[in-house]
Protein backbone atom coordinates (compact mmCIF):
# COMPACT_ATOMS: atom_id res chain seq x y z
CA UNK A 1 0.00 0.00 0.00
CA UNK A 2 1.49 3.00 -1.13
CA UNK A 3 0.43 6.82 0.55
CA UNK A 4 1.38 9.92 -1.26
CA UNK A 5 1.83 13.22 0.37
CA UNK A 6 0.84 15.91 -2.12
CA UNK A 7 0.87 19.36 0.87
CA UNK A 8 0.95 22.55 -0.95
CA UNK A 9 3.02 24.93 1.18
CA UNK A 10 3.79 22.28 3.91
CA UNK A 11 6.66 20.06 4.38
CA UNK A 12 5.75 16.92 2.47
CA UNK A 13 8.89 15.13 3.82
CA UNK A 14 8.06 16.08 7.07
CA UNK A 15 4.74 14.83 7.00
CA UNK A 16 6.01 11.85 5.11
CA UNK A 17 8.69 10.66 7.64
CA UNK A 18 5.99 11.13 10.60
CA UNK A 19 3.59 8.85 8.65
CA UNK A 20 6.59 6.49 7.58
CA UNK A 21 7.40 5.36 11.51
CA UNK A 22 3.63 5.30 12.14
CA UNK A 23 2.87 2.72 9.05
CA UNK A 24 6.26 0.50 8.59
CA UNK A 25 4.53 -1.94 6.28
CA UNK A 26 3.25 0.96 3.73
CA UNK A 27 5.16 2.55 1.42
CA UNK A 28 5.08 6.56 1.82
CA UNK A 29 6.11 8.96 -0.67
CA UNK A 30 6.22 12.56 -1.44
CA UNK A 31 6.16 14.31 -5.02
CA UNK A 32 9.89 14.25 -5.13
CA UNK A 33 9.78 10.77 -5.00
CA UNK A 34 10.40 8.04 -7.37
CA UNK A 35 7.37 5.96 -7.88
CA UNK A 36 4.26 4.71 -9.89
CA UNK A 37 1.23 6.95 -10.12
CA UNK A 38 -1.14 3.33 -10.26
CA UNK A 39 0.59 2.13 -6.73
CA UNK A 40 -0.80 4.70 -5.19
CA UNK A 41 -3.89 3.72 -2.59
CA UNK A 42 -4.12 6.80 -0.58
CA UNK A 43 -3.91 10.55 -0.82
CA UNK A 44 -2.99 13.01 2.00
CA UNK A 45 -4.07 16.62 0.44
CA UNK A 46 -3.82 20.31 1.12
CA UNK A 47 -4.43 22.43 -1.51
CA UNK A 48 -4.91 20.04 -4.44
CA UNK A 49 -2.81 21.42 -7.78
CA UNK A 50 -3.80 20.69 -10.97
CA UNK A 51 -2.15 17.60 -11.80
CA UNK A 52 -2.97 16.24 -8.44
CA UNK A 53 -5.03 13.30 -9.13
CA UNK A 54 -3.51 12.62 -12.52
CA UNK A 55 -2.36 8.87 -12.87
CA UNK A 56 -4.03 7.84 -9.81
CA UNK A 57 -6.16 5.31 -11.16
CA UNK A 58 -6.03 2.87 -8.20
CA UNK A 59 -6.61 5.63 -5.53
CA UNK A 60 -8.93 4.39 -2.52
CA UNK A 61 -9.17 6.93 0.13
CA UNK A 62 -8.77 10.39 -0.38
CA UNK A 63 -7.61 12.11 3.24
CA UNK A 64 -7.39 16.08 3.86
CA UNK A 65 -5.22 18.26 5.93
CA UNK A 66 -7.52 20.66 6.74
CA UNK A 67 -11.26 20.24 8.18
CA UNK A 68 -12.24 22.79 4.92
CA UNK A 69 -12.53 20.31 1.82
CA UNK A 70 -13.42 22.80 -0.29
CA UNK A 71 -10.43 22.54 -2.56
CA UNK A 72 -10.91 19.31 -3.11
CA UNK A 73 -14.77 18.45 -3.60
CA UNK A 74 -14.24 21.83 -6.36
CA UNK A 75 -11.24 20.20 -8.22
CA UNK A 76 -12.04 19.36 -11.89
CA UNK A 77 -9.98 16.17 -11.77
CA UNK A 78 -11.77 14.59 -8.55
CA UNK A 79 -11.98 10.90 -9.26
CA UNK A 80 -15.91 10.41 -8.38
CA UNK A 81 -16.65 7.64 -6.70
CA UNK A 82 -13.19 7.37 -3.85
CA UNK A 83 -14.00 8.86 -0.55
CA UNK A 84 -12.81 12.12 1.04
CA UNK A 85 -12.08 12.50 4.49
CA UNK A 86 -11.95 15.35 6.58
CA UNK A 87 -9.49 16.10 9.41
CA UNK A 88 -11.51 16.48 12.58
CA UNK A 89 -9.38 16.67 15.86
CA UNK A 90 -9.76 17.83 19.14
CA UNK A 91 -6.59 19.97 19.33
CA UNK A 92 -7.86 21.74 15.58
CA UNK A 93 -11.81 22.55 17.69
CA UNK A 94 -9.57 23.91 20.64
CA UNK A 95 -8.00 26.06 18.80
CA UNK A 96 -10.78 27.26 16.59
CA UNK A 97 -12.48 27.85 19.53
CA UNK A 98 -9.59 29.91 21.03
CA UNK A 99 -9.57 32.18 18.01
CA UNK A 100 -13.36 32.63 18.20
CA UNK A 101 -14.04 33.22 21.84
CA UNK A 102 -10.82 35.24 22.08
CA UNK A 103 -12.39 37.87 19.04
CA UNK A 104 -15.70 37.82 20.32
CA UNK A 105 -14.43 38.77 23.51
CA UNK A 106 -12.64 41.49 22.45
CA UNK A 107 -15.41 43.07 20.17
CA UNK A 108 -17.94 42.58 23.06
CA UNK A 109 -15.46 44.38 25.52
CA UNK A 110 -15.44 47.14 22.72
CA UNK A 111 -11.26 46.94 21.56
CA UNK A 112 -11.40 49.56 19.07
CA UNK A 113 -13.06 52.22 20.50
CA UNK A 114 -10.25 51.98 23.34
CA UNK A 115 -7.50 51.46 20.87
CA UNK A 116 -8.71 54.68 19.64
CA UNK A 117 -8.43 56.44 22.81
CA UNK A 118 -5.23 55.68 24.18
CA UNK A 119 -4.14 57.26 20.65
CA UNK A 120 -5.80 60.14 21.32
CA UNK A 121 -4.69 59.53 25.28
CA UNK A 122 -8.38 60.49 26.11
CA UNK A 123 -9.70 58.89 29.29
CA UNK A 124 -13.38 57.72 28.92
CA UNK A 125 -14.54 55.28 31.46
CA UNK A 126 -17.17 53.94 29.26
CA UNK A 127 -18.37 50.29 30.55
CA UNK A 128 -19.23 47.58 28.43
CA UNK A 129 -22.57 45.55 28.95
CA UNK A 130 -22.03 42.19 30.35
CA UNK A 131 -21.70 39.03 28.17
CA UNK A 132 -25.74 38.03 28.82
CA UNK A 133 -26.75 41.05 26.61
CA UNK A 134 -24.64 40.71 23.29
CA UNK A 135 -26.09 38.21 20.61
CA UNK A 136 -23.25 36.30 19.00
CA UNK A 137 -24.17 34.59 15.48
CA UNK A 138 -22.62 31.74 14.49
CA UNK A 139 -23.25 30.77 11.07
CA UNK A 140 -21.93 26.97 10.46
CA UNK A 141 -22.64 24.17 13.37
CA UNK A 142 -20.17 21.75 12.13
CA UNK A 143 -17.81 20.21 14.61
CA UNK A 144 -16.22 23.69 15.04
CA UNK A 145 -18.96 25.61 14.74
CA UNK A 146 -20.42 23.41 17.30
CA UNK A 147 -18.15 23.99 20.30
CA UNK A 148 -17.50 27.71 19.27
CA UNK A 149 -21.02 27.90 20.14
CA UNK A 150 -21.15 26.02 23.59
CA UNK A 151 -17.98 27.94 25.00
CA UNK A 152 -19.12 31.21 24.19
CA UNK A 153 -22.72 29.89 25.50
CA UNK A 154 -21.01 29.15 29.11
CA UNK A 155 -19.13 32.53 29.15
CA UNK A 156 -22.92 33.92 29.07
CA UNK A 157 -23.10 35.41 25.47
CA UNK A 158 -26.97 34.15 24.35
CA UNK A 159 -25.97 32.17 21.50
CA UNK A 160 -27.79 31.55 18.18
CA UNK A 161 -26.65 28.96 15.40
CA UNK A 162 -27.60 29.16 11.63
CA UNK A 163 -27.02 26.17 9.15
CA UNK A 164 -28.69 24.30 6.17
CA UNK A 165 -30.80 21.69 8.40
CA UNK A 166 -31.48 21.50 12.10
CA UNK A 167 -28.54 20.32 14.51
CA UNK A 168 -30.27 19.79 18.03
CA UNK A 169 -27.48 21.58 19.72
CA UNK A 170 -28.59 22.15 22.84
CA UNK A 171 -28.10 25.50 25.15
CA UNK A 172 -28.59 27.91 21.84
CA UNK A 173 -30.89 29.16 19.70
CA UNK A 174 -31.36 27.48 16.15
CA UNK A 175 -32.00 28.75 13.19
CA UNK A 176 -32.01 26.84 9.71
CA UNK A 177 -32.48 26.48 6.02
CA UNK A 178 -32.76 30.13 3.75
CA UNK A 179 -36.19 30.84 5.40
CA UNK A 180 -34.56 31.99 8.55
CA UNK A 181 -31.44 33.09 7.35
CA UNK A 182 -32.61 37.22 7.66
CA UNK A 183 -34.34 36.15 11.82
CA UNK A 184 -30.88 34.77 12.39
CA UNK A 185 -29.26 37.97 11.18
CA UNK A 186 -31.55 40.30 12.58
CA UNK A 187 -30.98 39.26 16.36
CA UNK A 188 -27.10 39.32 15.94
CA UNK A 189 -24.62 41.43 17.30
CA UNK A 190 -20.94 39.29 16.66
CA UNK A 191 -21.44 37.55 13.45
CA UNK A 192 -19.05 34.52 13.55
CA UNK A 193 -18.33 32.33 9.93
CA UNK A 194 -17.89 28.87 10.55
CA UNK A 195 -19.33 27.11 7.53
CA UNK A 196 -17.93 25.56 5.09
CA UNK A 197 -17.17 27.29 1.24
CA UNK A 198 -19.90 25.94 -0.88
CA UNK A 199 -21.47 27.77 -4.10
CA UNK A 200 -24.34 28.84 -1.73
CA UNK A 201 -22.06 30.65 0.92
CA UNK A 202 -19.80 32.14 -1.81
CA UNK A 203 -20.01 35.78 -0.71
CA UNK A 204 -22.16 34.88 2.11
CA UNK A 205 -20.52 38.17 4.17
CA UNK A 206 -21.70 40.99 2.09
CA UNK A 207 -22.85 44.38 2.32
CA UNK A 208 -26.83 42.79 1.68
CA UNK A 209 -26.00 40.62 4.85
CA UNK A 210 -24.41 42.91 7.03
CA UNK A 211 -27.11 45.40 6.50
CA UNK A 212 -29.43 42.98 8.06
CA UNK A 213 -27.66 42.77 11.65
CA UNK A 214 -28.56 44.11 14.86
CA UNK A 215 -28.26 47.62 15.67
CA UNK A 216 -28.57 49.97 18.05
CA UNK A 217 -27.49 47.71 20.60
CA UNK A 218 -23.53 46.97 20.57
CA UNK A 219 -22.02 50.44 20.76
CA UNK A 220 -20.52 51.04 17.20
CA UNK A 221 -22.76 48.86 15.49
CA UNK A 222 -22.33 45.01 14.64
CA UNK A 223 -18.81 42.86 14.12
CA UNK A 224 -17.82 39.82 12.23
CA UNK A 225 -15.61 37.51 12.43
CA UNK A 226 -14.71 35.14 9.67
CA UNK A 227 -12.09 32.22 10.69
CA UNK A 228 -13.59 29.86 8.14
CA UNK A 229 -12.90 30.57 4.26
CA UNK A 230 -11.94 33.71 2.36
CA UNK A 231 -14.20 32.47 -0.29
CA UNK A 232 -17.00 33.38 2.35
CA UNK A 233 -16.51 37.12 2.01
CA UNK A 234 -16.62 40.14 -0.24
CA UNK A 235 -13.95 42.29 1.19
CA UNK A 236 -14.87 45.77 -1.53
CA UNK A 237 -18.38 45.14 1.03
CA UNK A 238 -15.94 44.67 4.30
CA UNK A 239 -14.01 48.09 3.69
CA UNK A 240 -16.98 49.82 2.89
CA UNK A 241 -19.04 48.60 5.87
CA UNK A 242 -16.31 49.11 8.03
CA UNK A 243 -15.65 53.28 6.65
CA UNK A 244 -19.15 53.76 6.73
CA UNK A 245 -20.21 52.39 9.82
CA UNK A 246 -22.55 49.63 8.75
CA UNK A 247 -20.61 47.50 10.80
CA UNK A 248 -17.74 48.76 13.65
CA UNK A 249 -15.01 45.80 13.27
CA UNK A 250 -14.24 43.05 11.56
CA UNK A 251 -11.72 40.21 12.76
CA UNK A 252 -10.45 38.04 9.41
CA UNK A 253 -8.22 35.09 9.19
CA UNK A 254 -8.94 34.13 6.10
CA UNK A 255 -8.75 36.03 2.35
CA UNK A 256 -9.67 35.70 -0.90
CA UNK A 257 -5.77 35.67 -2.38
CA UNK A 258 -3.37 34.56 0.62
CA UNK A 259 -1.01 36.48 1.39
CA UNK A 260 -3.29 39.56 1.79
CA UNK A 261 -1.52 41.57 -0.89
CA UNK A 262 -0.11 44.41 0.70
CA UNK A 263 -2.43 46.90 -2.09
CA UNK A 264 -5.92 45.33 0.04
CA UNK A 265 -7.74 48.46 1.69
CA UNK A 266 -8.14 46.01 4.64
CA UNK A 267 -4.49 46.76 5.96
CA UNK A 268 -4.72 50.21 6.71
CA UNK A 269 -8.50 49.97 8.92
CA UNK A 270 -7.92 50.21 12.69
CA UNK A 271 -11.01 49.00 13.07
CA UNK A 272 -10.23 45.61 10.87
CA UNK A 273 -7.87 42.65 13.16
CA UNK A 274 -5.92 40.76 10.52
CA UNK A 275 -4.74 37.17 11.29
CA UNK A 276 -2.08 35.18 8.38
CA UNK A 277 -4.63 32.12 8.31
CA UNK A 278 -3.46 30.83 12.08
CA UNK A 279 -6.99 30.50 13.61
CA UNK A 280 -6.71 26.43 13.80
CA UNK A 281 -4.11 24.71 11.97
CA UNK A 282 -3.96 20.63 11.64
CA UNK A 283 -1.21 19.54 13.29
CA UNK A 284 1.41 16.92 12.84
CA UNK A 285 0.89 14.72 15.69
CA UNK A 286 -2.58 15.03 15.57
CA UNK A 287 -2.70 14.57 11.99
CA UNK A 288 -0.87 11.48 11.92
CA UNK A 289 -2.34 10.35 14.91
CA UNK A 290 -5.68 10.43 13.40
CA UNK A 291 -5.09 9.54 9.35
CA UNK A 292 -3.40 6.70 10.76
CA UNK A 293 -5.88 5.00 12.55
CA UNK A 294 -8.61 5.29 9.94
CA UNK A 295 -6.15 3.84 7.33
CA UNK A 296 -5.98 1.07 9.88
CA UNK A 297 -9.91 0.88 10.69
CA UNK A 298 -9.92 1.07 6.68
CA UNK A 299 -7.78 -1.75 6.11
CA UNK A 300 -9.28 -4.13 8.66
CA UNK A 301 -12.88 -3.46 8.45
CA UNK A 302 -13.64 -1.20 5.47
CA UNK A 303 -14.80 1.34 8.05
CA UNK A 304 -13.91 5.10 7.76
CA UNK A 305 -14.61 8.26 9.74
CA UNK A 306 -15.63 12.01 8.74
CA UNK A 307 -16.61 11.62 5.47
CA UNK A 308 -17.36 14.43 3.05
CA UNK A 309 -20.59 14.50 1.09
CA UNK A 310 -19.10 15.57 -2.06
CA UNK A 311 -21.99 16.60 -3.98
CA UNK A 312 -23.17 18.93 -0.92
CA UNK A 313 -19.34 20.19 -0.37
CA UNK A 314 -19.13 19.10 2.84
């Protein structure tokens, strides 16, 4: 059984000697490699190029770096018909969670206004509300989405959750399917993106959208924050809503074209928080840890974790 690494921007011979001690009967192999396209059984992916499944005729199991699949379920050259699995890992929710709670937080407790200040070294002792009176909306209850939802729920934030069918999450408010999209926006103060890229939440964080959230209630107006895929947001409608005041921050992680080019409006707004794509990342051990025993669950019972619907996107 052969496994090829093919990691865009990662260290396939890292990866590759990790999964090499933790599978001594299979043959693993990175790009650089010598071997033959038809050996090759499984696929560890991030950020599929174009040539990626080319030769790969006897693939069985596709398996992803990242818990977004996107890039894969939208590649022309997906053999139909092998199974893609997602990474799902405690240590990748923690940290989600971290990023989420830690910007919600921070908007809640009103961080730009007192950035502001201290530059103008004006003392204001405005208080913020407590937690119990801001609306967070998190849009995506996935296995991130999920827990974002149930931390920020015990910190006391009343916590709603929009996605395309019902959940049963319970301890927050549910809202799903495109009937109850605008409800779910209109009681939110912190709009959190945690779904996944899909042709339907292409441009899901839009001017149209942000128009629709709370006001009058979080000094400043609304926030977002978007740790999920740049794919999900129209940043022309981010720097506008953010100059004019249709929303009062914005905290992204993710961007259409990674890097941020250095030209992007977004750069210069002290009222936008700018992350390089280090919300959650999928890490070694973990990743190892966990591709390892589903090839091994795979290869004694057929069985296999976290699959991706491929026609949904997810």
């Amino acid at each position: 059984m052969t496994f090829l690494m093919h990691l865009s921007d990662v260290s396939e011979r890292e990866w590759a000697s990790a999964f090499q001690k933790a599978l001594p009967n299979h043959k693993v192999v990175t790009r650089q490699d010598q071997y033959s396209p038809e050996e090759i059984k499984y696929l560890y992916v991030w950020k599929p190029e174009a040539d990626a499944f080319d030769g790969l005729d006897n693939l069985e199991v596709i398996f992803s770096l990242g818990a977004g699949v996107d890039s894969i379920v939208k590649h022309p050259k997906l053999p139909r018909g092998v199974p893609v699995v997602r990474f799902v890992d405690d240590t990748l929710t923690q940290c989600m969670s971290d990023y989420v709670v830690a910007n919600v937080t921070m908007h809640h407790r009103q961080a730009t206004r007192y950035k502001r200040e201290q530059a103008q070294r004006k003392w204001d002792q405005y208080y913020p509300e407590r937690a119990s009176t801001i609306n967070v909306g998190i849009m995506g209850l996935g296995q991130l989405g999920k827990d974002a939802a149930q931390k920020l729920s015990m910190l006391g934030y009343n916590v709603a959750g929009w996605s395309r069918n019902p959940k049963g999450i319970g301890g927050i408010e549910e809202f799903s399917g495109t009937a109850k999209f605008d409800e779910f926006l209109s009681r939110t103060d912190i709009l959190v993106c945690l779904l996944p890229l899909t042709p339907e939440t292409q441009d899901i964080l839009c001017m149209a959208n942000f128009s629709k959230l709370r006001r009058g209630h979080l000094p400043g107006g609304p926030c977002i924050v978007n740790a999920a895929r740049g794919g999900h947001q129209n940043e022309d409608d981010i720097v506008a809503a953010l100059k004019g005041g249709t929303l009062a921050a914005a905290s992204l992680d993710v961007f259409k074209v990674e890097p941020l080019p250095t030209s992007s409006e977004l750069w210069a707004l002290d009222n936008c928080y700018i992350t390089p794509h280090i919300a959650a990342i999928s890490g070694l051990e973990a990743g190892v840890r966990l591709v390892t025993s589903q090839i091994n669950s795979y290869e004694q019972s057929g069985e296999l974790k976290h699959l991706v619907d491929v026609e949904r996107g997810y």
